[in-house]
PDB file of N, CA and C in Angstrom:
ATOM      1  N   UNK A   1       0.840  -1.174   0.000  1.00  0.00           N
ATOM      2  CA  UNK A   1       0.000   0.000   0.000  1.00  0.00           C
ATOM      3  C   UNK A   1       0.890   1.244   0.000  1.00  0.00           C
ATOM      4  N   UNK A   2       0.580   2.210  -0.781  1.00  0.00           N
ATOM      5  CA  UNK A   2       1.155   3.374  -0.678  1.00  0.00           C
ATOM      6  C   UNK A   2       0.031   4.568  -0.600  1.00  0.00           C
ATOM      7  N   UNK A   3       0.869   5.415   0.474  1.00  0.00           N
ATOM      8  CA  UNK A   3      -0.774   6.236   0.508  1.00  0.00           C
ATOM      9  C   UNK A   3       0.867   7.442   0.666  1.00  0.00           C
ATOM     10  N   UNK A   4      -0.395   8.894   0.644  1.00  0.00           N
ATOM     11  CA  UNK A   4       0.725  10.252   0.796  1.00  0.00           C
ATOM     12  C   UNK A   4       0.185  10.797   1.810  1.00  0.00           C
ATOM     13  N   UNK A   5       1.076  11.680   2.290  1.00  0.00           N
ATOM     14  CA  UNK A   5       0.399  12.775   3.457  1.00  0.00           C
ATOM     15  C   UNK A   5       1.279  14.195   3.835  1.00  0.00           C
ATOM     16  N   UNK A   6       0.769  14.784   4.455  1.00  0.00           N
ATOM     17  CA  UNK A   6       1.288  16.592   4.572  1.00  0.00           C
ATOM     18  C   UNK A   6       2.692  16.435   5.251  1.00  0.00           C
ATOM     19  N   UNK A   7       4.060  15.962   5.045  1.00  0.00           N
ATOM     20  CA  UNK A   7       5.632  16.169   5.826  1.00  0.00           C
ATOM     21  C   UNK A   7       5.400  17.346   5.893  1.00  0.00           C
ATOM     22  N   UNK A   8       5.223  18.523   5.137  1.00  0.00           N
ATOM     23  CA  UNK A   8       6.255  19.661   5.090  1.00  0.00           C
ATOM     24  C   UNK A   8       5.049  20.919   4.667  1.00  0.00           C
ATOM     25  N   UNK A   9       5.299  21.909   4.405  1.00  0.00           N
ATOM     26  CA  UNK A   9       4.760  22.737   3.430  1.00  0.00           C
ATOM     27  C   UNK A   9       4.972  22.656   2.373  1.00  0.00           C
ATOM     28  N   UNK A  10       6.078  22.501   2.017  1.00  0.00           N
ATOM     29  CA  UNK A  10       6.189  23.239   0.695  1.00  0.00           C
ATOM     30  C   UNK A  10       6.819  21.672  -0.094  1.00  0.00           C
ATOM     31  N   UNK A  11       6.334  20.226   0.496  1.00  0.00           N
ATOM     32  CA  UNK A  11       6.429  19.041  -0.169  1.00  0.00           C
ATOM     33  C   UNK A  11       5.413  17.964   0.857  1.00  0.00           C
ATOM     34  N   UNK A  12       5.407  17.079  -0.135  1.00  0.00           N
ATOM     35  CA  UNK A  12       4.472  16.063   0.546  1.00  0.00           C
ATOM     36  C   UNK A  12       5.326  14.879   0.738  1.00  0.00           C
ATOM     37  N   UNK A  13       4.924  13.852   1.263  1.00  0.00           N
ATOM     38  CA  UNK A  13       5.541  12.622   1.929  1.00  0.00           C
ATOM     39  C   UNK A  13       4.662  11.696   1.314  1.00  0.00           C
ATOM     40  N   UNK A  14       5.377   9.845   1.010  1.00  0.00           N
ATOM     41  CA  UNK A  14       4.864   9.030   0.791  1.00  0.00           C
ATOM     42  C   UNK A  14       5.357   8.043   2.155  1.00  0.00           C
ATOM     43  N   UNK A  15       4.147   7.016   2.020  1.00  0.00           N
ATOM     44  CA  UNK A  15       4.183   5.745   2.897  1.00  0.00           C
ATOM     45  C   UNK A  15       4.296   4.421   1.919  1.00  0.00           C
ATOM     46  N   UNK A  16       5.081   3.886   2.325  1.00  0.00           N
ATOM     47  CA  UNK A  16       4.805   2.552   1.565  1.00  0.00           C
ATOM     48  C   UNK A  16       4.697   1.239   2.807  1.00  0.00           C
ATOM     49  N   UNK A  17       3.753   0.439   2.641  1.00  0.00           N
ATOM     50  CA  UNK A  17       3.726  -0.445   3.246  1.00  0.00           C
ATOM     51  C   UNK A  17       3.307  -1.685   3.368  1.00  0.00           C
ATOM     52  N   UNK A  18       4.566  -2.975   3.282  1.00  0.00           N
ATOM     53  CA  UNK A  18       4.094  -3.906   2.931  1.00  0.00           C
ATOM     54  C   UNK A  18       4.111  -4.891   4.079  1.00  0.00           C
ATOM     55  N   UNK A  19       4.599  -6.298   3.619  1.00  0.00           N
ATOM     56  CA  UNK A  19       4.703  -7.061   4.884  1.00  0.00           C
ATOM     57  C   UNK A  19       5.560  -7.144   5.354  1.00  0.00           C
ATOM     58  N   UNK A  20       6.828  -7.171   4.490  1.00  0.00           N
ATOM     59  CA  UNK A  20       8.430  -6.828   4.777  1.00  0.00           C
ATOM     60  C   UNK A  20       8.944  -5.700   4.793  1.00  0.00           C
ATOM     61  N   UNK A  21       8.754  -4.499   4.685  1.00  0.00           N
ATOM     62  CA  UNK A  21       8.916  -3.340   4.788  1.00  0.00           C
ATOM     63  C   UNK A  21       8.210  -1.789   5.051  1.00  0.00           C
ATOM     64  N   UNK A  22       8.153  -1.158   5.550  1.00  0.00           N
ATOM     65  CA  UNK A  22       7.812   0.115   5.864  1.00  0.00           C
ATOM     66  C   UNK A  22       8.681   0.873   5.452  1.00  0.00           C
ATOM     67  N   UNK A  23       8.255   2.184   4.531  1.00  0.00           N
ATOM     68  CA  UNK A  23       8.663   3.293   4.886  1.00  0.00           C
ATOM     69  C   UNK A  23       8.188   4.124   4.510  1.00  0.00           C
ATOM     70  N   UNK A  24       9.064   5.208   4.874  1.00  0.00           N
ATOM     71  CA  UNK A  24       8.575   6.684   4.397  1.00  0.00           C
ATOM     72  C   UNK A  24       9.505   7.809   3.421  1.00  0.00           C
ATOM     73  N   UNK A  25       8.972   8.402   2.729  1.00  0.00           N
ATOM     74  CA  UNK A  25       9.790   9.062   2.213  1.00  0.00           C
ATOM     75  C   UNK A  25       9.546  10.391   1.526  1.00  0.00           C
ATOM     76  N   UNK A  26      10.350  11.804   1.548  1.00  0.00           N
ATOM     77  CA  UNK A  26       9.980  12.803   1.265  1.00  0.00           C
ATOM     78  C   UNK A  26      10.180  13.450  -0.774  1.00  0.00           C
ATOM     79  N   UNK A  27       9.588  14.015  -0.903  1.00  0.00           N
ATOM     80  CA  UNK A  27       9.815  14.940  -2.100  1.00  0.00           C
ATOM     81  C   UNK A  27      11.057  15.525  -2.292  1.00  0.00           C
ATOM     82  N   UNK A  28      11.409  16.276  -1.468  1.00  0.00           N
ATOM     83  CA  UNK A  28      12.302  16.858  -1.316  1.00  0.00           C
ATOM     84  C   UNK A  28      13.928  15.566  -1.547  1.00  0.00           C
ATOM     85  N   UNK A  29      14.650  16.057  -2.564  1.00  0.00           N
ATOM     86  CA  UNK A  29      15.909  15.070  -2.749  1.00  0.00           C
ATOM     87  C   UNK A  29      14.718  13.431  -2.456  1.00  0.00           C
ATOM     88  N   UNK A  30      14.086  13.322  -2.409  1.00  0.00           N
ATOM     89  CA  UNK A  30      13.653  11.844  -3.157  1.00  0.00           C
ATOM     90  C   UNK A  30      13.981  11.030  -1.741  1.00  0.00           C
ATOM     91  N   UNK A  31      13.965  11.651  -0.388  1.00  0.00           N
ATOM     92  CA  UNK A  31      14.572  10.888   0.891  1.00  0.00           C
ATOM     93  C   UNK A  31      13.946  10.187   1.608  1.00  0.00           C
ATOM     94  N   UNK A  32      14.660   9.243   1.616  1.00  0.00           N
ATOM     95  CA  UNK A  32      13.791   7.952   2.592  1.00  0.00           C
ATOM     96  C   UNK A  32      14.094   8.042   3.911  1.00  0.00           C
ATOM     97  N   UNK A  33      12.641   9.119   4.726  1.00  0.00           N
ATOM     98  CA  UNK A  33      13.022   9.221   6.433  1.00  0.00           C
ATOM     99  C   UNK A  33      12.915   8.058   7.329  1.00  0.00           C
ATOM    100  N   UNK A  34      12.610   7.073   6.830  1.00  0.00           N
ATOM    101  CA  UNK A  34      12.077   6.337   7.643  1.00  0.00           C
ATOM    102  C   UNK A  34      11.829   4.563   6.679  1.00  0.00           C
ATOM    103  N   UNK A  35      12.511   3.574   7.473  1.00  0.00           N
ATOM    104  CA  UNK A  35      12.974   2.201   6.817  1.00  0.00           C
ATOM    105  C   UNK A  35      12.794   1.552   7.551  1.00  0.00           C
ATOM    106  N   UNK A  36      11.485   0.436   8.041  1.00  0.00           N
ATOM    107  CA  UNK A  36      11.356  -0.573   8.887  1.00  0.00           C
ATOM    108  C   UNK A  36      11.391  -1.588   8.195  1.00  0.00           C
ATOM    109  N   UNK A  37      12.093  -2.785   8.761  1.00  0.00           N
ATOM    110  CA  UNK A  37      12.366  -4.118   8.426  1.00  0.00           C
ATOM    111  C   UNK A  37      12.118  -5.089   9.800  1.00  0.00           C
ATOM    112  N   UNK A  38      11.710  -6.148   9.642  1.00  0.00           N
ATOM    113  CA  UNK A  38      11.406  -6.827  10.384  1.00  0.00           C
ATOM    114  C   UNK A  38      12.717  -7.799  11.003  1.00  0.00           C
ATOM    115  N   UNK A  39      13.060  -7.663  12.391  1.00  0.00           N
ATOM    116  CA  UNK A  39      14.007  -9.292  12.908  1.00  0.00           C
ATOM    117  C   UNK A  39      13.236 -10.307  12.530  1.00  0.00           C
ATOM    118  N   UNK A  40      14.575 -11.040  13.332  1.00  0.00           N
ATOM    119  CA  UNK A  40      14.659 -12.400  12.809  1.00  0.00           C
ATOM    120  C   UNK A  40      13.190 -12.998  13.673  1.00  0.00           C
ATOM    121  N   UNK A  41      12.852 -11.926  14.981  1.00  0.00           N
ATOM    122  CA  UNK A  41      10.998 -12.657  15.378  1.00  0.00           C
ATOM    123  C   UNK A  41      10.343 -11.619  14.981  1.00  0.00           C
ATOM    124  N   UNK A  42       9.976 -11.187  13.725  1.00  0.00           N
ATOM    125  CA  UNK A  42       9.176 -10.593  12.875  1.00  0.00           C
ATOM    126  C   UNK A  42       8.341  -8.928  13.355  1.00  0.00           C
ATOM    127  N   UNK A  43       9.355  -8.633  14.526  1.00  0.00           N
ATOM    128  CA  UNK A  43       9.154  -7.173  14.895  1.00  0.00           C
ATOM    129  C   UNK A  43      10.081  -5.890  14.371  1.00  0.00           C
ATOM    130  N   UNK A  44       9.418  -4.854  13.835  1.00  0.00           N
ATOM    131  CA  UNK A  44       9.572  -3.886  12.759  1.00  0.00           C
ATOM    132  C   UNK A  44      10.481  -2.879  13.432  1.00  0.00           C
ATOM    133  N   UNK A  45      11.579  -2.812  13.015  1.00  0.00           N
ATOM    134  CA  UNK A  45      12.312  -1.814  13.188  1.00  0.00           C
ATOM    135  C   UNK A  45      12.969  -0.966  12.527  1.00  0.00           C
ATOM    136  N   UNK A  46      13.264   0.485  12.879  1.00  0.00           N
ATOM    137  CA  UNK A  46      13.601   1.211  11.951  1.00  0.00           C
ATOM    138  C   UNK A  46      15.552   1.331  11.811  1.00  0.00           C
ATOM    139  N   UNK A  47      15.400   0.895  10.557  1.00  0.00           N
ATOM    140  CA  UNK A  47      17.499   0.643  10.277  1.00  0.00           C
ATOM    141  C   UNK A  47      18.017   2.284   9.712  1.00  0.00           C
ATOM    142  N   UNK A  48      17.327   2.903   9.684  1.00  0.00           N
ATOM    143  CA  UNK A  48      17.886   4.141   8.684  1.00  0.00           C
ATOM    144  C   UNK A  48      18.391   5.089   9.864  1.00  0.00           C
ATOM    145  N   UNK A  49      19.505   5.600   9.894  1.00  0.00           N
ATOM    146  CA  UNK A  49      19.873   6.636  10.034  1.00  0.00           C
ATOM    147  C   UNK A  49      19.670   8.071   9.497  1.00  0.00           C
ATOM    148  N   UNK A  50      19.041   9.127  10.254  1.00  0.00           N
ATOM    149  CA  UNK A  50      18.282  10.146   9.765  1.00  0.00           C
ATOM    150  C   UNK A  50      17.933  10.956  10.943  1.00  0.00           C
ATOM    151  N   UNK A  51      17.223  11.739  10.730  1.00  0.00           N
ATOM    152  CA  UNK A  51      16.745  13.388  11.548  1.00  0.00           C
ATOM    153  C   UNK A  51      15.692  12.855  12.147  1.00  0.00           C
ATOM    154  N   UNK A  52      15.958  13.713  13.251  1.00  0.00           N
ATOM    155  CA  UNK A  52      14.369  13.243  14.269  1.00  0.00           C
ATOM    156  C   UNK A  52      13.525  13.764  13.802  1.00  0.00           C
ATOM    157  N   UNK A  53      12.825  15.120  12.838  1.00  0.00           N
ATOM    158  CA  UNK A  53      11.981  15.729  12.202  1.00  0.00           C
ATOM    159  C   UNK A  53      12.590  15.867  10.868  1.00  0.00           C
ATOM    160  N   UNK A  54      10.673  15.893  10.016  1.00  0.00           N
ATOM    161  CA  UNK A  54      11.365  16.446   8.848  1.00  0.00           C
ATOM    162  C   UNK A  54      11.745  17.460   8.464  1.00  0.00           C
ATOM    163  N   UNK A  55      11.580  18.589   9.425  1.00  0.00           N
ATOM    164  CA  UNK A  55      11.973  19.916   8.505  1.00  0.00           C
ATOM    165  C   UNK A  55      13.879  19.718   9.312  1.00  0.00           C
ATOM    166  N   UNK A  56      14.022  18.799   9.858  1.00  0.00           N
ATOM    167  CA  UNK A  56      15.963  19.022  10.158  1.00  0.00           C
ATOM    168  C   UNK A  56      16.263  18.391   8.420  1.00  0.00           C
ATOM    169  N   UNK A  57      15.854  17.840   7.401  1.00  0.00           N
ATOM    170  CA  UNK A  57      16.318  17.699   6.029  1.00  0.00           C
ATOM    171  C   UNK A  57      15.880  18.788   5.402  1.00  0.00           C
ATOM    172  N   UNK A  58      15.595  19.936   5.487  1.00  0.00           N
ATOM    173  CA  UNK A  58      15.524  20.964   4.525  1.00  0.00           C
ATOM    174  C   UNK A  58      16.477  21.996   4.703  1.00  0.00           C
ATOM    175  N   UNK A  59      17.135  22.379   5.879  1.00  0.00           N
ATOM    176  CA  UNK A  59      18.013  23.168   5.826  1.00  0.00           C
ATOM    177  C   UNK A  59      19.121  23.716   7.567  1.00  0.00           C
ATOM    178  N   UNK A  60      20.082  23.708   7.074  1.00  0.00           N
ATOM    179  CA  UNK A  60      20.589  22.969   6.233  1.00  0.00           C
ATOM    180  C   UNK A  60      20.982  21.602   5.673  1.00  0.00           C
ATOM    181  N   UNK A  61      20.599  21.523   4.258  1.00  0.00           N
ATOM    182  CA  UNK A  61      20.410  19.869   3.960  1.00  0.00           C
ATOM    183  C   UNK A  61      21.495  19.164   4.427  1.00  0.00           C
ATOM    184  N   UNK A  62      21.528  18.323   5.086  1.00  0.00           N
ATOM    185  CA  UNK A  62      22.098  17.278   5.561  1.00  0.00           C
ATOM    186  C   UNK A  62      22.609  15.811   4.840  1.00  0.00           C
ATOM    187  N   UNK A  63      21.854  15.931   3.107  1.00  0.00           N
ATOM    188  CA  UNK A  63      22.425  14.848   2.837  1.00  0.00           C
ATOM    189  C   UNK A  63      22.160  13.226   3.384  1.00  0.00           C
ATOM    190  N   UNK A  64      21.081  13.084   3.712  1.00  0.00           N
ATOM    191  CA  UNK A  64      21.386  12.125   4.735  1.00  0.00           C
ATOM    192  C   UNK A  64      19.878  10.940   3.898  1.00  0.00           C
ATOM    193  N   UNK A  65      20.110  10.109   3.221  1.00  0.00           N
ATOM    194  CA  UNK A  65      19.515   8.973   2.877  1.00  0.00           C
ATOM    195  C   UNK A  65      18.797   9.919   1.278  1.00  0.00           C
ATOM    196  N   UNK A  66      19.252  10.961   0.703  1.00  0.00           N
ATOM    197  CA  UNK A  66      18.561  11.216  -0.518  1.00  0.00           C
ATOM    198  C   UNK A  66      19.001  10.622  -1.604  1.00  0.00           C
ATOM    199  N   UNK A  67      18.974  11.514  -2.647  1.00  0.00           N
ATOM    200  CA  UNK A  67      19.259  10.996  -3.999  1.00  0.00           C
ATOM    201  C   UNK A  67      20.599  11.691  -4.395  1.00  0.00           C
ATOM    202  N   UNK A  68      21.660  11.277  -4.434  1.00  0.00           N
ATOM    203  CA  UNK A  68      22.684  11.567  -4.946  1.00  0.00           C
ATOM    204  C   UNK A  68      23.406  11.857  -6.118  1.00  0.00           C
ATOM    205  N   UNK A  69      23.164  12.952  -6.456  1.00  0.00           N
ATOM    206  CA  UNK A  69      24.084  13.181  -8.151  1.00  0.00           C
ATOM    207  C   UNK A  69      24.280  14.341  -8.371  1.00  0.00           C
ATOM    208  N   UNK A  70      24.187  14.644  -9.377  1.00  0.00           N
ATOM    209  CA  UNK A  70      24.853  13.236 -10.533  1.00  0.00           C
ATOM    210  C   UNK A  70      26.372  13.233  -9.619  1.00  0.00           C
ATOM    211  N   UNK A  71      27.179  13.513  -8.772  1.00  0.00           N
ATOM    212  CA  UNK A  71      28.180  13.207  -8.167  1.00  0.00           C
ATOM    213  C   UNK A  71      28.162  13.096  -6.755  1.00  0.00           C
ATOM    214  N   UNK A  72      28.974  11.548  -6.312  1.00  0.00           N
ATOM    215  CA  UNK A  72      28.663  11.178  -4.701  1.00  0.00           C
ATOM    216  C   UNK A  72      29.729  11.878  -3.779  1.00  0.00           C
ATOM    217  N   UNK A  73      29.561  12.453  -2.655  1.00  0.00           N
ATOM    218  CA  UNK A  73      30.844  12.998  -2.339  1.00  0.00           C
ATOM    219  C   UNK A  73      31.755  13.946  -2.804  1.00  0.00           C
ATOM    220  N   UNK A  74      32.902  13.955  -2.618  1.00  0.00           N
ATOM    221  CA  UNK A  74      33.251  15.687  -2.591  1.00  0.00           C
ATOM    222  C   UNK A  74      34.300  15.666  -4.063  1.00  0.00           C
ATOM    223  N   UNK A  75      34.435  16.364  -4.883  1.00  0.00           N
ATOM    224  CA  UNK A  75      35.680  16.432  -5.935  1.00  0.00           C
ATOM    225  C   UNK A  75      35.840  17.865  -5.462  1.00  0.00           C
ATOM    226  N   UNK A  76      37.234  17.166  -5.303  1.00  0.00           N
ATOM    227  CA  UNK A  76      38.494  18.931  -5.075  1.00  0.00           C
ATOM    228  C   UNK A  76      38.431  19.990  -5.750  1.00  0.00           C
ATOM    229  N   UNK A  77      38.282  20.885  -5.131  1.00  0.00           N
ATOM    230  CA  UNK A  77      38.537  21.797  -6.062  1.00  0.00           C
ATOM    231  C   UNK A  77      37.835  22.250  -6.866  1.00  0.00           C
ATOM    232  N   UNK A  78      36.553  21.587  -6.605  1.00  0.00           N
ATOM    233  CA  UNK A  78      35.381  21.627  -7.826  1.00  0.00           C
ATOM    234  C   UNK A  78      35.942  21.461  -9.398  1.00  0.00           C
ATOM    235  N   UNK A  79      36.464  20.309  -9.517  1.00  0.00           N
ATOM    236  CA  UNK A  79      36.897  19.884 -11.099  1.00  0.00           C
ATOM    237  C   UNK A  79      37.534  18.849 -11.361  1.00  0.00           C
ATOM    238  N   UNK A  80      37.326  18.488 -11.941  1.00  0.00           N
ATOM    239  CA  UNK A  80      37.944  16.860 -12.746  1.00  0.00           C
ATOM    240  C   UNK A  80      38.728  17.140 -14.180  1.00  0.00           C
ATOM    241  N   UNK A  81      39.618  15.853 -14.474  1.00  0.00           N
ATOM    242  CA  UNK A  81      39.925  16.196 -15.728  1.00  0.00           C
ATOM    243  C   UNK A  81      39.418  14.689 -15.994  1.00  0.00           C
ATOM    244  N   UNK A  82      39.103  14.670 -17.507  1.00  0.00           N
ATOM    245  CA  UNK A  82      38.526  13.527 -17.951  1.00  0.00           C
ATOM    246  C   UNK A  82      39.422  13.547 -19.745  1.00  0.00           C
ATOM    247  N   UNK A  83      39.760  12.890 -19.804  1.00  0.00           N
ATOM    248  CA  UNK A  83      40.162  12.662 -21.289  1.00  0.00           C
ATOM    249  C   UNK A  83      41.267  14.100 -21.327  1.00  0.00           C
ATOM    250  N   UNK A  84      41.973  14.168 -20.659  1.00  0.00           N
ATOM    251  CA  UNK A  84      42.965  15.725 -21.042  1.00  0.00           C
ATOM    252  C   UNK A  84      42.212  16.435 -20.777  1.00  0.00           C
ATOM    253  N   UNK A  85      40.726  16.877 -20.605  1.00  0.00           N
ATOM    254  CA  UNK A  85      40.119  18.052 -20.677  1.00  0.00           C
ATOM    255  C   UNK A  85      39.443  18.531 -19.068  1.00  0.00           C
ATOM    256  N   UNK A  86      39.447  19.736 -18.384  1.00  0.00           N
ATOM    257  CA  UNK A  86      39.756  19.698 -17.513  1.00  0.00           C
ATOM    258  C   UNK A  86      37.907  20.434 -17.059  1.00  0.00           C
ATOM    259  N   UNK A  87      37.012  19.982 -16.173  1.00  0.00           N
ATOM    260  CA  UNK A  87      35.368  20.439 -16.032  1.00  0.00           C
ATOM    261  C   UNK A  87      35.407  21.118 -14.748  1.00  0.00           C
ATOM    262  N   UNK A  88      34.959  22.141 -14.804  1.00  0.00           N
ATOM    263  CA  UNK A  88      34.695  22.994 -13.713  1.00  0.00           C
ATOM    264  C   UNK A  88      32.976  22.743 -12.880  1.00  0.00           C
ATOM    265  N   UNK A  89      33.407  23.034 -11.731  1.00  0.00           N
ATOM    266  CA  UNK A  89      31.983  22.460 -11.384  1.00  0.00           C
ATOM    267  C   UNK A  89      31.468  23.950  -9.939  1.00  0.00           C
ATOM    268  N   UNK A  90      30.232  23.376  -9.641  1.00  0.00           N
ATOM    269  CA  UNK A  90      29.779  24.470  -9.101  1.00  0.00           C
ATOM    270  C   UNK A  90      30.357  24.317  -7.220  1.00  0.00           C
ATOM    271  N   UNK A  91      30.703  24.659  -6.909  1.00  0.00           N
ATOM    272  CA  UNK A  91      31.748  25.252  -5.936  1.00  0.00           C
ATOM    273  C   UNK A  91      31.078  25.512  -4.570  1.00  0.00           C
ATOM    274  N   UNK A  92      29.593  24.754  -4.447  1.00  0.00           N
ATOM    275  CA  UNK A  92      28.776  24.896  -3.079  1.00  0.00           C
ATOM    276  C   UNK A  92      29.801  24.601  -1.908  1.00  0.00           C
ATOM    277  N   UNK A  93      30.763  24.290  -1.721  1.00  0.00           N
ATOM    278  CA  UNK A  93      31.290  23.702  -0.302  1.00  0.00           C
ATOM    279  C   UNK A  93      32.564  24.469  -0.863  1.00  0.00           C
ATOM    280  N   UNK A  94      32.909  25.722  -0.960  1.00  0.00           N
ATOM    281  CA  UNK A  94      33.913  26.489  -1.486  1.00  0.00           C
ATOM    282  C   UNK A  94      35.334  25.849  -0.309  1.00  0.00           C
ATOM    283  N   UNK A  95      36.025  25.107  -1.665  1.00  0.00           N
ATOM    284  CA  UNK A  95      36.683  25.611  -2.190  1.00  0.00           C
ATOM    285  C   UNK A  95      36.193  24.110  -3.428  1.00  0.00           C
ATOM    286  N   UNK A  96      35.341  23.435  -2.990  1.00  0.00           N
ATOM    287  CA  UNK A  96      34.985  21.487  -3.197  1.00  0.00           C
ATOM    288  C   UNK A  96      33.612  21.799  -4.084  1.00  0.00           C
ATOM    289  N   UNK A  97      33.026  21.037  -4.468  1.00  0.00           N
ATOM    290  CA  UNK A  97      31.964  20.537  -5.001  1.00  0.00           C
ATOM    291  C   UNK A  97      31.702  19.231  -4.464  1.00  0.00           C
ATOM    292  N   UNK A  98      30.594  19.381  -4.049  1.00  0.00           N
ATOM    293  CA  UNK A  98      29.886  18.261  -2.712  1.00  0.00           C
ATOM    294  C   UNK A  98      28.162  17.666  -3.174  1.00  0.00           C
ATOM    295  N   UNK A  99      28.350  16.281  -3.768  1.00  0.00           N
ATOM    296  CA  UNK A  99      27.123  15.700  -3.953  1.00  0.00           C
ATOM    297  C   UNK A  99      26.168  16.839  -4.762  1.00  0.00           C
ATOM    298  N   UNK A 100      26.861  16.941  -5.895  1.00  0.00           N
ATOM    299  CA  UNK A 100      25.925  17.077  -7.143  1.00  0.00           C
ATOM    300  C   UNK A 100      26.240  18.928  -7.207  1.00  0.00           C
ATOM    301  N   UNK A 101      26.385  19.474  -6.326  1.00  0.00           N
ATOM    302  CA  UNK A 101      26.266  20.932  -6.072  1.00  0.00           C
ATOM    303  C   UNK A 101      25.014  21.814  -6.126  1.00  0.00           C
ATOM    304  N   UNK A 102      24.877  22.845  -5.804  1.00  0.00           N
ATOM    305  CA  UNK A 102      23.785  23.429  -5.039  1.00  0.00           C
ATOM    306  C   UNK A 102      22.363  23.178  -6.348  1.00  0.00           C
ATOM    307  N   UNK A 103      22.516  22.226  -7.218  1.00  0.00           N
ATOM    308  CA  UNK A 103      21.091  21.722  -8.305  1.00  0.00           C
ATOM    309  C   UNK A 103      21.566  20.344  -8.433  1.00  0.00           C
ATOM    310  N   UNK A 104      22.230  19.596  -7.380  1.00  0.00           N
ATOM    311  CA  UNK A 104      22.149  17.771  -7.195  1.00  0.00           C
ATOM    312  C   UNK A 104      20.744  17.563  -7.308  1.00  0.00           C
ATOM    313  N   UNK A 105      21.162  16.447  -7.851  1.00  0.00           N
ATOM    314  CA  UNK A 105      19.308  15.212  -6.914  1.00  0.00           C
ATOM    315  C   UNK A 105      18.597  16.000  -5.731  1.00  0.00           C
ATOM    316  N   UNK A 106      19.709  15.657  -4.765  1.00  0.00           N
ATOM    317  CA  UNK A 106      19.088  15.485  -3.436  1.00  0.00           C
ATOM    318  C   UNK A 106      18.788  17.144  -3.130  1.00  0.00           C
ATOM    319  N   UNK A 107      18.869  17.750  -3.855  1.00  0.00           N
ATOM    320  CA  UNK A 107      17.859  19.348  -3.635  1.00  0.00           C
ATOM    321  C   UNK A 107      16.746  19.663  -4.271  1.00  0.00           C
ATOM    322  N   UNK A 108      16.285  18.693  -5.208  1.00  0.00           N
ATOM    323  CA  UNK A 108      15.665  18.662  -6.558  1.00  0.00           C
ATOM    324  C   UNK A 108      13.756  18.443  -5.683  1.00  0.00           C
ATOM    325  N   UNK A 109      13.229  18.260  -6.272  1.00  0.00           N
ATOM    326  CA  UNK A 109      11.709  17.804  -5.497  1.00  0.00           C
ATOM    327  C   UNK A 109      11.094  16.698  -6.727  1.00  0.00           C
ATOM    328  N   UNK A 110      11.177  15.502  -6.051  1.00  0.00           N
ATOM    329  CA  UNK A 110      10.827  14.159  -7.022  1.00  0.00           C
ATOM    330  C   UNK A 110       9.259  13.784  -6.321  1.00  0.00           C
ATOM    331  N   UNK A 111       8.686  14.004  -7.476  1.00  0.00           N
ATOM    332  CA  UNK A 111       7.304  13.731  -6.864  1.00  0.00           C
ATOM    333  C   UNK A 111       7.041  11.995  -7.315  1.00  0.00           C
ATOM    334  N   UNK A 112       6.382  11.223  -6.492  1.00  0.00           N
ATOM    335  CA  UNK A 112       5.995   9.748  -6.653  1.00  0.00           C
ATOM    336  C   UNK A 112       4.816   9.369  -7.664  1.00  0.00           C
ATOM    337  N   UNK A 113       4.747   8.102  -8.121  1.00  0.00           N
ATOM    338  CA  UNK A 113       3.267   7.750  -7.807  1.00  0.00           C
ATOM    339  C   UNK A 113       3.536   5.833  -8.269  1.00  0.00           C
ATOM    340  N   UNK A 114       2.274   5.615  -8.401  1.00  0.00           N
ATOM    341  CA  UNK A 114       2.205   4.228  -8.330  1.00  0.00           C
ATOM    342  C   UNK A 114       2.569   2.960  -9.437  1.00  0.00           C
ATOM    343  N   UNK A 115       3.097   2.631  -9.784  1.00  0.00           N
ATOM    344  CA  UNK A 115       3.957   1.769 -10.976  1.00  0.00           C
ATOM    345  C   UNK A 115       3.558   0.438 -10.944  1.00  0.00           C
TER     346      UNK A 115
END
């Protein structure tokens, strides 16, 4: 079952829930707040590491279980060279470029639906 409901203002939240899994997850960077899985005696617990509320993932973003890109982690300097040729990138964590930069995934707003 997947149903939606009000996280935030300015994004909505999905539930998914089956027999093996629970969770939850926001619009905002595409983030999964919330991941229950069942032990080994079939009681649901949550494995994800994450914010005690949702508005601690909006600012400042934290990064923490979204969608990552198009680059994971930090490139120096904000730039790569690829084939001899040398790409400049956007410079959010000055002096670095950090997980996609300030228009990654995980700042983006991915809306759901049912497949």
């Amino acid at each position: 079952m997947i149903e939606t409901f009000d996280a935030h203002p300015a994004f909505k939240g999905y539930r998914v829930d089956t027999d093996s899994l629970r969770a939850e997850l926001i619009e905002l960077g595409g983030t999964v707040t919330r991941l229950e899985v069942p032990d080994r005696d079939g009681t649901f617990g949550d494995v994800l590491l994450g914010c005690p509320t949702i508005a601690d993932y909006t600012d400042p973003h934290p990064h923490f279980n979204c969608l990552v890109g198009r680059y994971a982690n930090r490139m120096a300097d904000a730039r790569f060279t690829l084939d001899g040729v040398t790409h400049d990138l956007d410079a959010n964590i000055p002096p670095h470029h950090l997980h996609g930069g300030r228009d990654g995934f995980g700042t983006r707003r991915w809306t759901g639906c049912s497949a």
